[in-house]
Structure formats: C-alpha cells, structure tokens
PDB file of N, CA and C in Angstrom:
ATOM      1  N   UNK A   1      26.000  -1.056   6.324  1.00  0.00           N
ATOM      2  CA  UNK A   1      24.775  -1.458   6.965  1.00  0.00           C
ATOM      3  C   UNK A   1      23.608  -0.988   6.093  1.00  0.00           C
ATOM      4  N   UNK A   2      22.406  -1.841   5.762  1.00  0.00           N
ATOM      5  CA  UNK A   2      21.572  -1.389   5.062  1.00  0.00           C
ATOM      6  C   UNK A   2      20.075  -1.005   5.418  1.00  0.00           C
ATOM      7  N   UNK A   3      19.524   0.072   5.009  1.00  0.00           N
ATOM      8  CA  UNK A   3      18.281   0.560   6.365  1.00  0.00           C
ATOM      9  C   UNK A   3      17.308  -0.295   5.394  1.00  0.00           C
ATOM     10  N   UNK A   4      16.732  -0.454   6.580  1.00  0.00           N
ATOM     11  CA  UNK A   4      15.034  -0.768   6.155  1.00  0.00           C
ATOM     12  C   UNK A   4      13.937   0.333   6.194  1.00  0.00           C
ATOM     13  N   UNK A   5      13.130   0.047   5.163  1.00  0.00           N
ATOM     14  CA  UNK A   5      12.269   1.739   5.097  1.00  0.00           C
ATOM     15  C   UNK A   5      10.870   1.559   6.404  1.00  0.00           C
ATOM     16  N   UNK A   6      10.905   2.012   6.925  1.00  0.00           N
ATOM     17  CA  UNK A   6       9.871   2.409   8.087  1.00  0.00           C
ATOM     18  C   UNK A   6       8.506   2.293   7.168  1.00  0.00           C
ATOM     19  N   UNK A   7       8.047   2.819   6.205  1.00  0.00           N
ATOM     20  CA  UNK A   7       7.175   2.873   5.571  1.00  0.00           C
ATOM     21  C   UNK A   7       6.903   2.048   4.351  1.00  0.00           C
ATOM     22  N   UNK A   8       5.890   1.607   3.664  1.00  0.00           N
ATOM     23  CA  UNK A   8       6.187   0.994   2.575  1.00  0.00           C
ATOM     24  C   UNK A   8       4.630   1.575   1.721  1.00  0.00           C
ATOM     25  N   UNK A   9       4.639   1.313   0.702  1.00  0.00           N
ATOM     26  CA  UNK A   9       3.770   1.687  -0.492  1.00  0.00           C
ATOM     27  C   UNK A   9       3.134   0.859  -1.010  1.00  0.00           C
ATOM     28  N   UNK A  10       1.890   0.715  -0.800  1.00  0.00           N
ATOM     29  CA  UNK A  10       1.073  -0.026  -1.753  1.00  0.00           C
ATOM     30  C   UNK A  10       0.328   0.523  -2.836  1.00  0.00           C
ATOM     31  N   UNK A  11       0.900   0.004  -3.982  1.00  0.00           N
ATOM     32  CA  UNK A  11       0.288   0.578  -5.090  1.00  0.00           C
ATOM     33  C   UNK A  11      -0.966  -0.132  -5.831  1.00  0.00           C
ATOM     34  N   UNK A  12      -1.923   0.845  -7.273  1.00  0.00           N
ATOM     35  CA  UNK A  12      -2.670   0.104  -7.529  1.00  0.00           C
ATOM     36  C   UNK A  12      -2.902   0.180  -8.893  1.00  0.00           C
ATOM     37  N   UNK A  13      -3.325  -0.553  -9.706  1.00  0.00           N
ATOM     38  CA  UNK A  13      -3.766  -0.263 -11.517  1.00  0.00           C
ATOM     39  C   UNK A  13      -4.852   0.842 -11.794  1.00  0.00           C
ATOM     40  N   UNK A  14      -5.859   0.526 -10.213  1.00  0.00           N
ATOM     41  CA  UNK A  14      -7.315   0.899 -10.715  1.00  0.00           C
ATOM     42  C   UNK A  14      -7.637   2.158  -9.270  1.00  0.00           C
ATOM     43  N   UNK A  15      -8.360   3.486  -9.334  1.00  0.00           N
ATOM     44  CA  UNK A  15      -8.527   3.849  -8.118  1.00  0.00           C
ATOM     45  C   UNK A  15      -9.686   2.948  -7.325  1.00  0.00           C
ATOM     46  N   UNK A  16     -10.638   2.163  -8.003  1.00  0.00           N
ATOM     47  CA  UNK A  16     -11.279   1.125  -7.393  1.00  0.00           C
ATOM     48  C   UNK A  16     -10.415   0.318  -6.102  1.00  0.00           C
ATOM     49  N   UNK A  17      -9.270  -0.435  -6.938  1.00  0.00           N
ATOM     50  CA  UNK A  17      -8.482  -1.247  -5.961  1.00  0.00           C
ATOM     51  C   UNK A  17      -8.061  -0.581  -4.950  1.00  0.00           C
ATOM     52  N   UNK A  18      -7.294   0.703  -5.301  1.00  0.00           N
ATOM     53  CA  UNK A  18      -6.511   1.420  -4.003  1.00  0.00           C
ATOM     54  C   UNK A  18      -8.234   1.686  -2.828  1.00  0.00           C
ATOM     55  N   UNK A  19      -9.372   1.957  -3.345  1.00  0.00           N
ATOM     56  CA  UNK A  19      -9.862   2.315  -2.307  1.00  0.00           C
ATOM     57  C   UNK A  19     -10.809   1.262  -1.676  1.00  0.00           C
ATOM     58  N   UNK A  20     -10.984   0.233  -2.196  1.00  0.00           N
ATOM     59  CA  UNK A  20     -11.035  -1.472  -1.838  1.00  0.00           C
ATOM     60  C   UNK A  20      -9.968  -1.630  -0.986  1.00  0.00           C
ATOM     61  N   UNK A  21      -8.924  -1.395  -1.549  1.00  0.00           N
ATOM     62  CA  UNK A  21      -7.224  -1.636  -0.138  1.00  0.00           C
ATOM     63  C   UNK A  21      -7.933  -1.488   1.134  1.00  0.00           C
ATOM     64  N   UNK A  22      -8.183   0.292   1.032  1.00  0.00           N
ATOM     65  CA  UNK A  22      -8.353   1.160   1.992  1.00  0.00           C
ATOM     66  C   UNK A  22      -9.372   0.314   3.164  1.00  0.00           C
ATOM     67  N   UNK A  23     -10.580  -0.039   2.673  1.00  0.00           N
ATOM     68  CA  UNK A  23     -11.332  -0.173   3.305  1.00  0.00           C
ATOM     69  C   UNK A  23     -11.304  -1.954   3.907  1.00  0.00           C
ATOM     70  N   UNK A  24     -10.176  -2.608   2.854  1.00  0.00           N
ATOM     71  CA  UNK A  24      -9.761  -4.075   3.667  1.00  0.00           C
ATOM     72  C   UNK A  24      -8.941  -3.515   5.142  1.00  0.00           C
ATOM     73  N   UNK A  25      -8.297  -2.905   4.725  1.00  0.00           N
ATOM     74  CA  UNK A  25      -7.336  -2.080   5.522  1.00  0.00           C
ATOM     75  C   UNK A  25      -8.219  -2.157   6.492  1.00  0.00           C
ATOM     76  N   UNK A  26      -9.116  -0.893   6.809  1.00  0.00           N
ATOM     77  CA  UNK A  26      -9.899  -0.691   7.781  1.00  0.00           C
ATOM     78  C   UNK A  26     -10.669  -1.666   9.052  1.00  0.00           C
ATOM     79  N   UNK A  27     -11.320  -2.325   7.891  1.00  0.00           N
ATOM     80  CA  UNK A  27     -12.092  -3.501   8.298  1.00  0.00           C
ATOM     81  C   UNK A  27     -10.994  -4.357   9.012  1.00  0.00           C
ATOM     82  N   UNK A  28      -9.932  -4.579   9.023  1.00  0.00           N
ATOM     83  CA  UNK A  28      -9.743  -5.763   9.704  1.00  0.00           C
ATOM     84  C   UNK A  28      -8.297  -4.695  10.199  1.00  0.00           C
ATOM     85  N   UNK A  29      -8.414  -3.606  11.049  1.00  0.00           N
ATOM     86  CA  UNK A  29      -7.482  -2.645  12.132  1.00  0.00           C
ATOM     87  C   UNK A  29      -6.254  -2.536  11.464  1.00  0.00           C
ATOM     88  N   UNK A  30      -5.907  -3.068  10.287  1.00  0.00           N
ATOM     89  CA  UNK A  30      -4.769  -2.351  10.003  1.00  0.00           C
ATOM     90  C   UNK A  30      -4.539  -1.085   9.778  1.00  0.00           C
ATOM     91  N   UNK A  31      -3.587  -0.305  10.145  1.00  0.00           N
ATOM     92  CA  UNK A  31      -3.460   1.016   9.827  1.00  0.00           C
ATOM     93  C   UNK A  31      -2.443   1.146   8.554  1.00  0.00           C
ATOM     94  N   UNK A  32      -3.569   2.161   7.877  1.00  0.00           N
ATOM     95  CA  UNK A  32      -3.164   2.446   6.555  1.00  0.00           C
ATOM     96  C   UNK A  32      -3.518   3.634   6.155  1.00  0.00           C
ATOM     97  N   UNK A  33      -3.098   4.550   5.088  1.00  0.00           N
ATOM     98  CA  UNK A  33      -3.217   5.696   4.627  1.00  0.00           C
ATOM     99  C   UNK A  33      -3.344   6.259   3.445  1.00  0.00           C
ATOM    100  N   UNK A  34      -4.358   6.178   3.090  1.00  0.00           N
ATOM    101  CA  UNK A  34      -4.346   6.396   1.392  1.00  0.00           C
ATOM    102  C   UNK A  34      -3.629   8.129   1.207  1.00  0.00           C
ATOM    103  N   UNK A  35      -3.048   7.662   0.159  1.00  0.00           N
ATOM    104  CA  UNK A  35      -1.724   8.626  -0.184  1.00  0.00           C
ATOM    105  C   UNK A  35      -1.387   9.214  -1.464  1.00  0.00           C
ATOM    106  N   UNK A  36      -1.034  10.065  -2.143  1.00  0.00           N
ATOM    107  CA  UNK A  36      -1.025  10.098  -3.929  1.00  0.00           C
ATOM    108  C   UNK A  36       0.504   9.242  -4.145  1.00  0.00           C
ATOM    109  N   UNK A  37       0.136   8.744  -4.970  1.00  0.00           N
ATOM    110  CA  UNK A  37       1.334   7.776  -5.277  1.00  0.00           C
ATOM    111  C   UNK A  37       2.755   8.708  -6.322  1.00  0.00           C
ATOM    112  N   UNK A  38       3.222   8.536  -5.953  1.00  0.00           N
ATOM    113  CA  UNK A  38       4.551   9.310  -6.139  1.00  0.00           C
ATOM    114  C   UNK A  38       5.009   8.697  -7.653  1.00  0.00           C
ATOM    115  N   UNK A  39       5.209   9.787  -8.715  1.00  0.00           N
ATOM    116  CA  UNK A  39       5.445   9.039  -9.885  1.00  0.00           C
ATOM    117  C   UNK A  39       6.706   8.354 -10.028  1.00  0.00           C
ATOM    118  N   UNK A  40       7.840   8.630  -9.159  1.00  0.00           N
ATOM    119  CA  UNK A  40       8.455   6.875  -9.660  1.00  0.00           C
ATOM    120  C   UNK A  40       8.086   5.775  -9.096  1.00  0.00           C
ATOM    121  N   UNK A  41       6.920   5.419  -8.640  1.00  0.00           N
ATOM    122  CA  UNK A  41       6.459   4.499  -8.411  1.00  0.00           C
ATOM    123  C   UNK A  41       5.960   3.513  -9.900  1.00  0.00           C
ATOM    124  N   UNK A  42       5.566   4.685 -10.400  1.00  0.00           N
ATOM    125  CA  UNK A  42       5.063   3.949 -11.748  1.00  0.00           C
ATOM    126  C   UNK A  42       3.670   3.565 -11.958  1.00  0.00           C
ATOM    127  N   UNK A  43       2.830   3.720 -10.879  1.00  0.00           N
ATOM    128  CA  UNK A  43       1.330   3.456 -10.558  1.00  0.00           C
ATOM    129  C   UNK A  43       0.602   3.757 -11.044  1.00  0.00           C
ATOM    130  N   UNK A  44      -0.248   2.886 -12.030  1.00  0.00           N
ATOM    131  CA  UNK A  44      -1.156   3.385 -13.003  1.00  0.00           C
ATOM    132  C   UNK A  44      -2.170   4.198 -12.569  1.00  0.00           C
ATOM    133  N   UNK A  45      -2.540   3.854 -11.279  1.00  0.00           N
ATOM    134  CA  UNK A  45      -3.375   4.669 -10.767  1.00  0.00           C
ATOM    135  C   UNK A  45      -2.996   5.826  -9.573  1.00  0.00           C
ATOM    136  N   UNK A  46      -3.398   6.918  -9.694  1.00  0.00           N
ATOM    137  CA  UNK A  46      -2.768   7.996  -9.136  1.00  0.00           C
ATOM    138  C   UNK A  46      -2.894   7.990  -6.933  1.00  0.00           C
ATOM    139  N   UNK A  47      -3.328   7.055  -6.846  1.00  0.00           N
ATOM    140  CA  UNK A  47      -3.673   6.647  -5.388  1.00  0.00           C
ATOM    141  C   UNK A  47      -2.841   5.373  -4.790  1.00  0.00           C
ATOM    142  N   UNK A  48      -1.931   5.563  -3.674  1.00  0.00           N
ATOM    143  CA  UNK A  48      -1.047   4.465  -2.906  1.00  0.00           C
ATOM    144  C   UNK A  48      -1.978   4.348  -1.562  1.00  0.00           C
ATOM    145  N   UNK A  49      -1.518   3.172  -0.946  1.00  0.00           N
ATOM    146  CA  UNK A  49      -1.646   3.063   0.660  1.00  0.00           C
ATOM    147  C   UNK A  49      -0.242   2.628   0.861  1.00  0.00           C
ATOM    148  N   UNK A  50      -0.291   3.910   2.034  1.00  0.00           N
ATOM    149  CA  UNK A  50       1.113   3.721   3.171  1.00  0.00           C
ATOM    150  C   UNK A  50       0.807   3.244   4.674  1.00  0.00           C
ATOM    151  N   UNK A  51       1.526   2.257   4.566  1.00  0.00           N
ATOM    152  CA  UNK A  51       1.511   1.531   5.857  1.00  0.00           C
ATOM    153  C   UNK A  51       3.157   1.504   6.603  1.00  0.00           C
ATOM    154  N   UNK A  52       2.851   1.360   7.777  1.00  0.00           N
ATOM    155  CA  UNK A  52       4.332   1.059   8.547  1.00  0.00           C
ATOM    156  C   UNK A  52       4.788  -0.126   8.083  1.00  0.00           C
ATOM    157  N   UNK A  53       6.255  -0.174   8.238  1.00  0.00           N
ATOM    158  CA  UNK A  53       6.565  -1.720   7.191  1.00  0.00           C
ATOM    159  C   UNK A  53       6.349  -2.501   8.319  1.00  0.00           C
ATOM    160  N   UNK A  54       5.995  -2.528   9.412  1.00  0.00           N
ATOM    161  CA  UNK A  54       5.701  -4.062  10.539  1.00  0.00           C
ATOM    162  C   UNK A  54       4.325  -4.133  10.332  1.00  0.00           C
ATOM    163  N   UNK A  55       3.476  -3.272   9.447  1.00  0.00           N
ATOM    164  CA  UNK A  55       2.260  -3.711   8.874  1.00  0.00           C
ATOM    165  C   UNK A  55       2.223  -4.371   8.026  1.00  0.00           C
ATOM    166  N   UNK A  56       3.349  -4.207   6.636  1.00  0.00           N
ATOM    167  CA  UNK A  56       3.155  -4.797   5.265  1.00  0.00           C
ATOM    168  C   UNK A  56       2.422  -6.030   5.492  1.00  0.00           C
ATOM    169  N   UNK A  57       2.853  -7.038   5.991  1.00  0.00           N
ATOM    170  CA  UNK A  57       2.827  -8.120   6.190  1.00  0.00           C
ATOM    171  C   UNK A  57       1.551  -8.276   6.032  1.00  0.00           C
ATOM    172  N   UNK A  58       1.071  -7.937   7.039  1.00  0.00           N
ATOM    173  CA  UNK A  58      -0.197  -8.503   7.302  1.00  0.00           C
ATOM    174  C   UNK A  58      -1.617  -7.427   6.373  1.00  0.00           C
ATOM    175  N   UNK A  59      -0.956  -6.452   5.560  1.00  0.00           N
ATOM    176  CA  UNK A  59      -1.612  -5.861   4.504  1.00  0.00           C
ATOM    177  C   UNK A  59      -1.701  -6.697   3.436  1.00  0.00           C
ATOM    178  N   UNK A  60      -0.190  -7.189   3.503  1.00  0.00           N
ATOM    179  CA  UNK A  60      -0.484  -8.052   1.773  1.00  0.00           C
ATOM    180  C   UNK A  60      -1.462  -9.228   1.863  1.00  0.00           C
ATOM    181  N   UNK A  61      -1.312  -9.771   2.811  1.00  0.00           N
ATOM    182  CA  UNK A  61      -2.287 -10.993   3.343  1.00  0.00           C
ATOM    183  C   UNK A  61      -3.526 -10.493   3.069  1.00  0.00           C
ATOM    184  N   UNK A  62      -4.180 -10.024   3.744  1.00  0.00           N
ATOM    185  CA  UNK A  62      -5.494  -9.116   3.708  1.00  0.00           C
ATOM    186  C   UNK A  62      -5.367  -8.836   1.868  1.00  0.00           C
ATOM    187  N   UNK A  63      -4.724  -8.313   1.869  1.00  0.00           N
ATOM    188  CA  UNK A  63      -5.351  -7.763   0.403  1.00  0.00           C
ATOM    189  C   UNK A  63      -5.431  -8.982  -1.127  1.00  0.00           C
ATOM    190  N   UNK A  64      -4.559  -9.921  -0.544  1.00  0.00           N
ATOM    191  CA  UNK A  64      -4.571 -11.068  -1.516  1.00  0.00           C
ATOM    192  C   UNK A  64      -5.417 -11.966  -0.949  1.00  0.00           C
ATOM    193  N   UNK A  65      -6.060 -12.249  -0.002  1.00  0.00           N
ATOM    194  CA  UNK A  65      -7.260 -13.017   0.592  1.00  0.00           C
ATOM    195  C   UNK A  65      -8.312 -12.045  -0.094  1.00  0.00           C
ATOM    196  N   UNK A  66      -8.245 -10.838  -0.735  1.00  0.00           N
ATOM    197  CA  UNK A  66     -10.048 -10.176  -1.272  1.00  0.00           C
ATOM    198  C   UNK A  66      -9.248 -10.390  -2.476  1.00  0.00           C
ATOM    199  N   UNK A  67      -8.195 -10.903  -3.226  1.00  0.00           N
ATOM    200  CA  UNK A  67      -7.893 -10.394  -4.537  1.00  0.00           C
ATOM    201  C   UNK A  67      -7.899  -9.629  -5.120  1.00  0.00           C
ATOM    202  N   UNK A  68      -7.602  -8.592  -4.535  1.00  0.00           N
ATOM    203  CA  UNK A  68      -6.555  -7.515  -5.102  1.00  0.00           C
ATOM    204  C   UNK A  68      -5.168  -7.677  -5.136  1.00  0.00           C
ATOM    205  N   UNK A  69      -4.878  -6.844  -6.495  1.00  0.00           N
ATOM    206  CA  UNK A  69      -3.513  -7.084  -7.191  1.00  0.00           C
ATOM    207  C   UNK A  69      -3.321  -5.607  -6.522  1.00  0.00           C
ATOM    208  N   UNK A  70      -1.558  -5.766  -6.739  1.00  0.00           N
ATOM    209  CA  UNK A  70      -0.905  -4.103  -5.620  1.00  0.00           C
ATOM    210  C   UNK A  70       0.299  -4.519  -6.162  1.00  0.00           C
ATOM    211  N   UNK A  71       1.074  -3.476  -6.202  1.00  0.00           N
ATOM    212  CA  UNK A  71       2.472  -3.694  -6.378  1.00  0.00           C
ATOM    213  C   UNK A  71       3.221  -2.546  -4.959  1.00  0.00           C
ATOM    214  N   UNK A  72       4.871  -3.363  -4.641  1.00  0.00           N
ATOM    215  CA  UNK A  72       4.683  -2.040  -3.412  1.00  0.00           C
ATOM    216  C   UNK A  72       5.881  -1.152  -3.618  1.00  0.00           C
ATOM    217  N   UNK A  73       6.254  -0.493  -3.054  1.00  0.00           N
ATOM    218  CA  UNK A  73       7.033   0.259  -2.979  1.00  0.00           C
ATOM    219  C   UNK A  73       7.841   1.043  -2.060  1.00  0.00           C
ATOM    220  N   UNK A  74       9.117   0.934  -1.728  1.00  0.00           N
ATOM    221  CA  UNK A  74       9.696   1.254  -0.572  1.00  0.00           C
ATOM    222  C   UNK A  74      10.449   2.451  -0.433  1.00  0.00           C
ATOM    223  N   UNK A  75      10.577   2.970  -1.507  1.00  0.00           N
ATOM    224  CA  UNK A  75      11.342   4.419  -1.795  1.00  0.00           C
ATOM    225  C   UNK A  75      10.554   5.157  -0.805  1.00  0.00           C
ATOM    226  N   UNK A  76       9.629   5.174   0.036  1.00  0.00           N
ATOM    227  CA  UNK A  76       8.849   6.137   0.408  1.00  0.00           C
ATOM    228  C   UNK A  76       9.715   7.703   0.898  1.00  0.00           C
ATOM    229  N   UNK A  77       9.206   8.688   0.120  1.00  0.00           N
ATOM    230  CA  UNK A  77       9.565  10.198   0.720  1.00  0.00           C
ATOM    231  C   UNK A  77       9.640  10.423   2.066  1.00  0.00           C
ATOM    232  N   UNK A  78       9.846  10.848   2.922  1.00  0.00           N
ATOM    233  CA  UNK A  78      10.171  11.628   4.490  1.00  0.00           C
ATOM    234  C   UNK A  78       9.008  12.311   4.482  1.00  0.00           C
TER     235      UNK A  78
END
C-alpha cells in the first residue's frame, strides 16, 4: 500500500517568489506556511511553502494564475 504525504512543499528559485507564494497564499485563504526548504529539495532559494496536500491543488492554481514558477516536493520531514 502506498502513503500519500499529508504535506507537500512548494519550492522557489528566487526568495521574491517564495514570498509572492506566501502572500497569493494569503490573499485568496489558502493555508500555507513559509518554511526553510530542506536541502534535498534542491531549492535554489533557501525558503519553501508547506501546505496540506488537499491544499496543493488549489495552491498550484493560484500560483500559476500570478506566474510564478515553484517546483514541489513531497518528502516533507515529520
């Protein structure tokens, strides 16, 4: 059986973008959490947003409607 991660990672190139995320995030009630991005993520920039994964969804939407680029990540730590 294979788990699904409760959490997921949005990553960013620029700390601009991650805190642009943040505040799409905000603005339109998603809950999100700006986070230090964990280096195997690989994130050029040292800042993630963690969201619940029954958020992703509607994060990535939001964040590709302002054009921002993100890459995500599901390894999330405990």
């Amino acid at each position: 059986m294979s788990q699904v991660a409760a959490e997921l990672l949005f990553t960013f190139d620029t700390t601009h973008m991650a805190l642009w995320a943040e505040d799409t995030a905000r603005e339109r009630s998603i809950p999100a959490e700006v986070v230090p991005a964990p280096p195997e993520t690989k994130a050029k920039c040292g800042l993630a947003l963690r969201t619940a994964a029954e958020h992703a969804h509607a994060l990535s939407a939001a964040l590709g409607e302002e054009g921002i680029t993100f890459g995500t990540y599901a390894g999330v730590p405990s």
